[in-house]
Protein backbone atom coordinates (compact mmCIF):
# COMPACT_ATOMS: atom_id res chain seq x y z
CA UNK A 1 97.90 125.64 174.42
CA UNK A 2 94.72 125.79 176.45
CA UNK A 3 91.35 125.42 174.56
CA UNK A 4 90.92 125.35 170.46
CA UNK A 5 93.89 124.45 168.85
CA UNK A 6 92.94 127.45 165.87
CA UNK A 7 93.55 129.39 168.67
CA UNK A 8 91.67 132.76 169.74
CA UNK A 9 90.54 133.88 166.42
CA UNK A 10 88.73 131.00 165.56
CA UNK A 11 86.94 131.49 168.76
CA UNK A 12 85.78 135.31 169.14
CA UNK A 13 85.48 138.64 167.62
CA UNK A 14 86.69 141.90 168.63
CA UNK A 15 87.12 145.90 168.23
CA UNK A 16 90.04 145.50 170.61
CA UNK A 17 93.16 146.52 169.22
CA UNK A 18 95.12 144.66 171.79
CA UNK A 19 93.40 141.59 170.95
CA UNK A 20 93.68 141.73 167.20
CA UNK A 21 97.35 141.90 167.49
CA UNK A 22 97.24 138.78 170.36
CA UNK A 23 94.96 137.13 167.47
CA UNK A 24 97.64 138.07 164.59
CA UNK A 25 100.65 137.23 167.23
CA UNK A 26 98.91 133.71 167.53
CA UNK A 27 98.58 133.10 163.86
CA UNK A 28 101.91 133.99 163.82
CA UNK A 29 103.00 131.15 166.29
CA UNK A 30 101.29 128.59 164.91
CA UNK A 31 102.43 129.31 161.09
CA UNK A 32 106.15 129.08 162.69
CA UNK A 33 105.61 125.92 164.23
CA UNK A 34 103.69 124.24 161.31
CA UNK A 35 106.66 125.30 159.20
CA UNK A 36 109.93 125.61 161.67
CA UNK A 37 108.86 122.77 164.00
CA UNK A 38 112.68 121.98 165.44
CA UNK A 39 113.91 125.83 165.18
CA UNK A 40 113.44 129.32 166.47
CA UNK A 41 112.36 127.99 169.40
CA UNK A 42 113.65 131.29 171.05
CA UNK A 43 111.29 133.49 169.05
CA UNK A 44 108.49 130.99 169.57
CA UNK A 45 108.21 132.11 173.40
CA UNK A 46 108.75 135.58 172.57
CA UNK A 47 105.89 135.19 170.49
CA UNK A 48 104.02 133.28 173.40
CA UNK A 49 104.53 136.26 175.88
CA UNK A 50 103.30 138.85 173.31
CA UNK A 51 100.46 137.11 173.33
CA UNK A 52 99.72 137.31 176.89
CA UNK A 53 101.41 140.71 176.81
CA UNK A 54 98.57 141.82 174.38
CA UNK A 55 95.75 140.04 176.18
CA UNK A 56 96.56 141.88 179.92
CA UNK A 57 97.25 145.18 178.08
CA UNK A 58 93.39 144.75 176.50
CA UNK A 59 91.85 143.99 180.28
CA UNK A 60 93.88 146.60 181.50
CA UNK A 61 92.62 149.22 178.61
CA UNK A 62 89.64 148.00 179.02
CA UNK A 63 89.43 148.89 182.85
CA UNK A 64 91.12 152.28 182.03
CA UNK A 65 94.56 151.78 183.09
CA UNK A 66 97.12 152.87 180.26
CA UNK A 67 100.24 149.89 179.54
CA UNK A 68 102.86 151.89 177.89
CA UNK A 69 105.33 149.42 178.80
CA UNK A 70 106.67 146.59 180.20
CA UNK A 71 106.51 148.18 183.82
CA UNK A 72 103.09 149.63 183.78
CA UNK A 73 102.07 146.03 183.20
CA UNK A 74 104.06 144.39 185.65
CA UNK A 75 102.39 148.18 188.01
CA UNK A 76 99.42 147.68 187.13
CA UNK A 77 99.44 143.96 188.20
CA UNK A 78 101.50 144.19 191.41
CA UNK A 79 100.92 147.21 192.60
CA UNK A 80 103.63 150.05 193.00
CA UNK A 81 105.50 151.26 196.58
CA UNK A 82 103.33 148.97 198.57
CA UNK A 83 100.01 150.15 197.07
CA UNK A 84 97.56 147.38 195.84
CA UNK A 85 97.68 146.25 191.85
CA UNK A 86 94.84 148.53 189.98
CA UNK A 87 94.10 145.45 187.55
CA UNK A 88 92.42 142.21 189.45
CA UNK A 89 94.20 139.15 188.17
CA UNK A 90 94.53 135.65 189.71
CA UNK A 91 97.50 135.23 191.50
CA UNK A 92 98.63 132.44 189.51
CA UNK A 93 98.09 134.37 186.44
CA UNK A 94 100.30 136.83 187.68
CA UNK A 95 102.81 134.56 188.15
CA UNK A 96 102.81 133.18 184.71
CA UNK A 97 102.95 136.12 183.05
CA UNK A 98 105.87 137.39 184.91
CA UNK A 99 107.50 134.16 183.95
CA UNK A 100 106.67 134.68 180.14
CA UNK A 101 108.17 138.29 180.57
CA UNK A 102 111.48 136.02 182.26
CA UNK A 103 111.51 133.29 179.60
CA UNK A 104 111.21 135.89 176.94
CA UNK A 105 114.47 137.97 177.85
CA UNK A 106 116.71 135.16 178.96
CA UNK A 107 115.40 132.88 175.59
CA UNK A 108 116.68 136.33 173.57
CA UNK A 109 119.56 137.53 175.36
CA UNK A 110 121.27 134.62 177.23
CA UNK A 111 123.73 133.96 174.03
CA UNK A 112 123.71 130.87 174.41
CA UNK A 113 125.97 128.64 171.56
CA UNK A 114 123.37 127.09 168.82
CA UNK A 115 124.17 123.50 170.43
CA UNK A 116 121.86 120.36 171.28
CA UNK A 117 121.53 121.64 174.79
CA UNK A 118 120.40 124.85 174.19
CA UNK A 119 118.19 123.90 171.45
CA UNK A 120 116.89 121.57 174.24
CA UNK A 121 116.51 123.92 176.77
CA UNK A 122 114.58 126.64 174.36
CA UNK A 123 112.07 123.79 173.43
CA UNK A 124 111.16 122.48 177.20
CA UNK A 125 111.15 126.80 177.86
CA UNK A 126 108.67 126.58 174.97
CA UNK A 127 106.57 123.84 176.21
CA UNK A 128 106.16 125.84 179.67
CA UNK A 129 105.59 129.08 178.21
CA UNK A 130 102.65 127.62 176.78
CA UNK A 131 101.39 126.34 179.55
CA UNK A 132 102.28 129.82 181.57
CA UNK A 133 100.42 131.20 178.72
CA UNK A 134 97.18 129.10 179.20
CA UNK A 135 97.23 130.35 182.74
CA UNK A 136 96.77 133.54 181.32
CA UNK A 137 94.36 132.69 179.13
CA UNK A 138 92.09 130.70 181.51
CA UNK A 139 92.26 133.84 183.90
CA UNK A 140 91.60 137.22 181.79
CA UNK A 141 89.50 134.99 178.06
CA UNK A 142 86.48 135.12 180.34
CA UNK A 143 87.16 138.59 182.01
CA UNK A 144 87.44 139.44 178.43
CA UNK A 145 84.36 138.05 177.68
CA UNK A 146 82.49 139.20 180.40
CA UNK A 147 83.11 142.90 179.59
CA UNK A 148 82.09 142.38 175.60
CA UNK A 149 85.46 143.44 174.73
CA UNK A 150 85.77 139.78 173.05
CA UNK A 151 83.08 137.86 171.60
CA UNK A 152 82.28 134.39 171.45
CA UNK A 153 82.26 133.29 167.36
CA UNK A 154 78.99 130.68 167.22
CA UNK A 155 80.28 127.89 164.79
């Protein structure tokens, strides 16, 4: 993942809601991996895109737009009947998080078999959800930042 390895808690503070639970969802991730490194890969991107997932839904609070669910997100981003998205993102952010939201449901529901190929294909999905999810990161941290609603920790 993109920046400090102790990940987003290490780094700021916050009142957010949304970004406590992307902090604990983190934790989370990185106690699975440090114990589970070869399994659950499956979960492990889940986890990724609830990270994301909690990080847009705190811009998007923050900027007044209520996230209910999956689709206000994915409204709120792109827009809705034509009409332009009511929460500025980069493009490529956008683009990663919609392939989090992807690599989250087919990682969950595909039913695959638990074979060598599968287990494969879950870990390289893993390896590019983290990247997807530094996208994210890189894009709406410092919009974050900027409005206060995440503070920078001094070490």
């Amino acid at each position: 993942m993109e920046g400090n390895d102790q990940g987003l808690k290490s780094n700021y503070s916050t009142n957010c809601k949304y970004c406590a639970q992307a902090f604990k969802n983190e934790e989370f991730l990185f106690a699975t991996e440090a114990q589970n490194p070869d399994d659950f890969h499956d979960w492990k991107v889940t986890i990724v895109f609830y990270i994301a997932n909690q990080l847009i839904s705190a811009y998007a609070s923050h900027n007044g737009i209520v996230c209910k669910n999956h689709g206000d997100i994915f409204d709120a981003i792109y827009g809705v009947d034509g009409e332009k998205s009511t929460l500025k993102m980069d493009h490529g952010a956008k683009i990663a998080y919609s392939r989090l939201f992807k690599f989250s449901r087919v990682t969950r529901y595909e039913g695959h078999l638990d074979s060598k190929a599968a287990r494969k294909t879950d870990k390289l999905r893993l390896r590019d959800a983290k990247d997807y999810l530094g996208i994210v990161k890189k894009d709406i941290v410092p919009r974050l930042e900027k409005a206060h609603v995440l503070e920078l920790v001094e070490l």
